[in-house]
Protein backbone atom coordinates (compact mmCIF):
# COMPACT_ATOMS: atom_id res chain seq x y z
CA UNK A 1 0.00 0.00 0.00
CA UNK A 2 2.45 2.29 0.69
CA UNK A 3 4.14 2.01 -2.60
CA UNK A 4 1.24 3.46 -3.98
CA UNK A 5 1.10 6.86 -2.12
CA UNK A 6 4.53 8.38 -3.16
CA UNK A 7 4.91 12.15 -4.42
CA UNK A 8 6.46 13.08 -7.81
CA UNK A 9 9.90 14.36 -8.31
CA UNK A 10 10.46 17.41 -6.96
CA UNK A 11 11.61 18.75 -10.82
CA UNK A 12 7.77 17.84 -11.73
CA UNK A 13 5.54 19.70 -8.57
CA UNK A 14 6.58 23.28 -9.99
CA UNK A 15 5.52 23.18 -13.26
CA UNK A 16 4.29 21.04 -16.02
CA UNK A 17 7.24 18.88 -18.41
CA UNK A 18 7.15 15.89 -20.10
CA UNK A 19 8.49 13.91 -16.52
CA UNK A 20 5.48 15.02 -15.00
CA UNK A 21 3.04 13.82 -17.95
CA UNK A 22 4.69 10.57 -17.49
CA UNK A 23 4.35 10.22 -13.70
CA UNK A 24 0.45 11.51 -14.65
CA UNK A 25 0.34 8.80 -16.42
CA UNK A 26 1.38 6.14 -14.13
CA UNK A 27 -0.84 7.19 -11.45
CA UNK A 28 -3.54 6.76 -13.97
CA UNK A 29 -2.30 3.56 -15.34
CA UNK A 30 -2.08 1.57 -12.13
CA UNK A 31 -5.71 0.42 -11.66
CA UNK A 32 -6.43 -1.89 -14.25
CA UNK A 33 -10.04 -1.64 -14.10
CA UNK A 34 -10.49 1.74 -14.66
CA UNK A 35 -13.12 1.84 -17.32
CA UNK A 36 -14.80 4.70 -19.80
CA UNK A 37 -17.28 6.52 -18.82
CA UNK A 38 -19.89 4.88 -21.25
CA UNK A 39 -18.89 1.08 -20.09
CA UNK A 40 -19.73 1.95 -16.49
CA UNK A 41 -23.29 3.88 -17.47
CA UNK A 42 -23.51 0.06 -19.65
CA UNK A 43 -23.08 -1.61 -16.15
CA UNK A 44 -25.09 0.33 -14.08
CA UNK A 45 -27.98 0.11 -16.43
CA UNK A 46 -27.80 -3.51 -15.95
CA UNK A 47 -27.69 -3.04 -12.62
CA UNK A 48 -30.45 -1.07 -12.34
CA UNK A 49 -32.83 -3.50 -14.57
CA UNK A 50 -31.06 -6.59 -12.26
CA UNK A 51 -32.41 -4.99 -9.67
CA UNK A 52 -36.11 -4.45 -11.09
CA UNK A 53 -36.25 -8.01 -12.23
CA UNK A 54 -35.83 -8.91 -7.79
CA UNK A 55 -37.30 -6.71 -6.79
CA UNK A 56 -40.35 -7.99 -8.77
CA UNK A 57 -39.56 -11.71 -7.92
CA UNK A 58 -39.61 -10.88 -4.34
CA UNK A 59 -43.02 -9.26 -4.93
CA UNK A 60 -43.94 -12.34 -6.65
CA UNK A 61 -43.11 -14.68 -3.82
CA UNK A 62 -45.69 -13.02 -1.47
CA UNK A 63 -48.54 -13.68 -4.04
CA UNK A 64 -49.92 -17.13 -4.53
CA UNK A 65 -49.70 -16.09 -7.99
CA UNK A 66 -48.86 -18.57 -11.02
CA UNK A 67 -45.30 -18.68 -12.24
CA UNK A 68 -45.49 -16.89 -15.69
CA UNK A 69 -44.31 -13.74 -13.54
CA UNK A 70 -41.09 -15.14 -12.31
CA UNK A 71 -40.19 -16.82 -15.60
CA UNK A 72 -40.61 -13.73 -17.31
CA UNK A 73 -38.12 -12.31 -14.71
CA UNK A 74 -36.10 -14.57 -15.35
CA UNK A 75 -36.01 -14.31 -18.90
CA UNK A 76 -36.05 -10.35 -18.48
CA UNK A 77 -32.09 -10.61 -16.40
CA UNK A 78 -30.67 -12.84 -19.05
CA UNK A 79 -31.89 -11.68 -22.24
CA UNK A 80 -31.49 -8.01 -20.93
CA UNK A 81 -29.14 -7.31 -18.28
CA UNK A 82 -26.77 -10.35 -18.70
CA UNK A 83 -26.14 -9.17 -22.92
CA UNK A 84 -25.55 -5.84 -21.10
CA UNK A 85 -22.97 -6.72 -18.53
CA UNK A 86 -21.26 -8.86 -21.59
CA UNK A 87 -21.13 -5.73 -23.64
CA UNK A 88 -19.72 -3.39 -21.06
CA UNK A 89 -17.10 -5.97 -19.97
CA UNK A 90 -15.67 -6.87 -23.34
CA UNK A 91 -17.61 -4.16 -25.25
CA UNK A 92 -18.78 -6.11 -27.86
CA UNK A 93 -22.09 -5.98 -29.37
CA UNK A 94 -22.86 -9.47 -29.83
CA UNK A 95 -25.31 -10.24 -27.43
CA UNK A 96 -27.26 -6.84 -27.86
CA UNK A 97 -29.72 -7.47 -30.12
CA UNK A 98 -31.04 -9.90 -27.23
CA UNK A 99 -31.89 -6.79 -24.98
CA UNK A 100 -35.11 -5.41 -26.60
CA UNK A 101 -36.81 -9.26 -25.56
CA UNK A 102 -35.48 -9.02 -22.40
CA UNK A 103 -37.31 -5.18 -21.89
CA UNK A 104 -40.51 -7.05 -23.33
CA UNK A 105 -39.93 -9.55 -21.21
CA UNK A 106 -39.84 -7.45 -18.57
CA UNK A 107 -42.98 -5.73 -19.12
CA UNK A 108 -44.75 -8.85 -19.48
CA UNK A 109 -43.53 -9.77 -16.04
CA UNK A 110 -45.26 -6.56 -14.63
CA UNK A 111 -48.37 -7.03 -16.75
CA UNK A 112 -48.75 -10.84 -15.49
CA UNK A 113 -48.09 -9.74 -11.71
CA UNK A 114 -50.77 -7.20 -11.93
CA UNK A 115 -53.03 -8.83 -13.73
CA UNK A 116 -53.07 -12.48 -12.33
C-alpha cells in the first residue's frame, strides 16, 4: 500500500514537463479496471434492470400467484441485463440485439403480476 502513495519528483511539482506527464500517467495507469465513462453507465444500467427483475420476484413470492411472472423475470435478467454486462465488460455488441426481448420480457412480467 504504501508504494502506492509516493509524491512526484520534486523537478515535476513546480511546473508542467514531459516527466510530469509521465508520472500523470502512471498514477492513472495503475488500476487496471479503470473503465470509460460509457462502459460503467452500460453496467449500471444492468444493474439497475437486475435490480427491477428482484425486486419484482420478491413481490412475486408473497402472491400465490402462477409462475409466468417469475419466468418472465427470469427471462427479463438474461436476455437483458446479462447481454448488457457482456457488452460493457468486453464491449462487444454481440449479445445486444437480445436486450429489446429481455425489456418485453420485462414488461410482461409486470403485466402478469398485476393482472393475475
Amino acid at each position: 500500500f504504501f508504494l502506492m502513495i509516493r509524491r512526484p519528483p520534486r523537478s515535476t511539482q513546480s511546473r508542467s514537463s514531459a516527466a510530469s506527464d509521465v508520472y500523470k500517467r502512471q498514477a492513472m495507469g495503475g488500476h487496471k479496471n479503470e473503465w470509460q465513462q460509457n462502459r460503467n453507465d452500460i453496467w449500471r444500467t444492468a444493474q439497475l434492470y437486475q435490480f427491477i427483475s428482484t425486486f419484482g420476484m420478491i413481490v412475486n413470492s408473497f402472491r400465490p400467484s402462477s409462475s409466468y411472472p417469475f419466468t418472465f423475470f427470469c427471462l427479463s435478467v438474461l436476455l437483458f441485463a446479462l447481454p448488457l454486462y457482456y457488452r460493457a465488460w468486453t464491449e462487444q455488441k454481440t449479445f445486444s440485439i437480445l436486450a429489446p426481448f429481455g425489456g418485453i420480457s420485462m414488461m410482461l412480467a409486470w403485466l402478469f403480476l398485476f393482472l393475475l
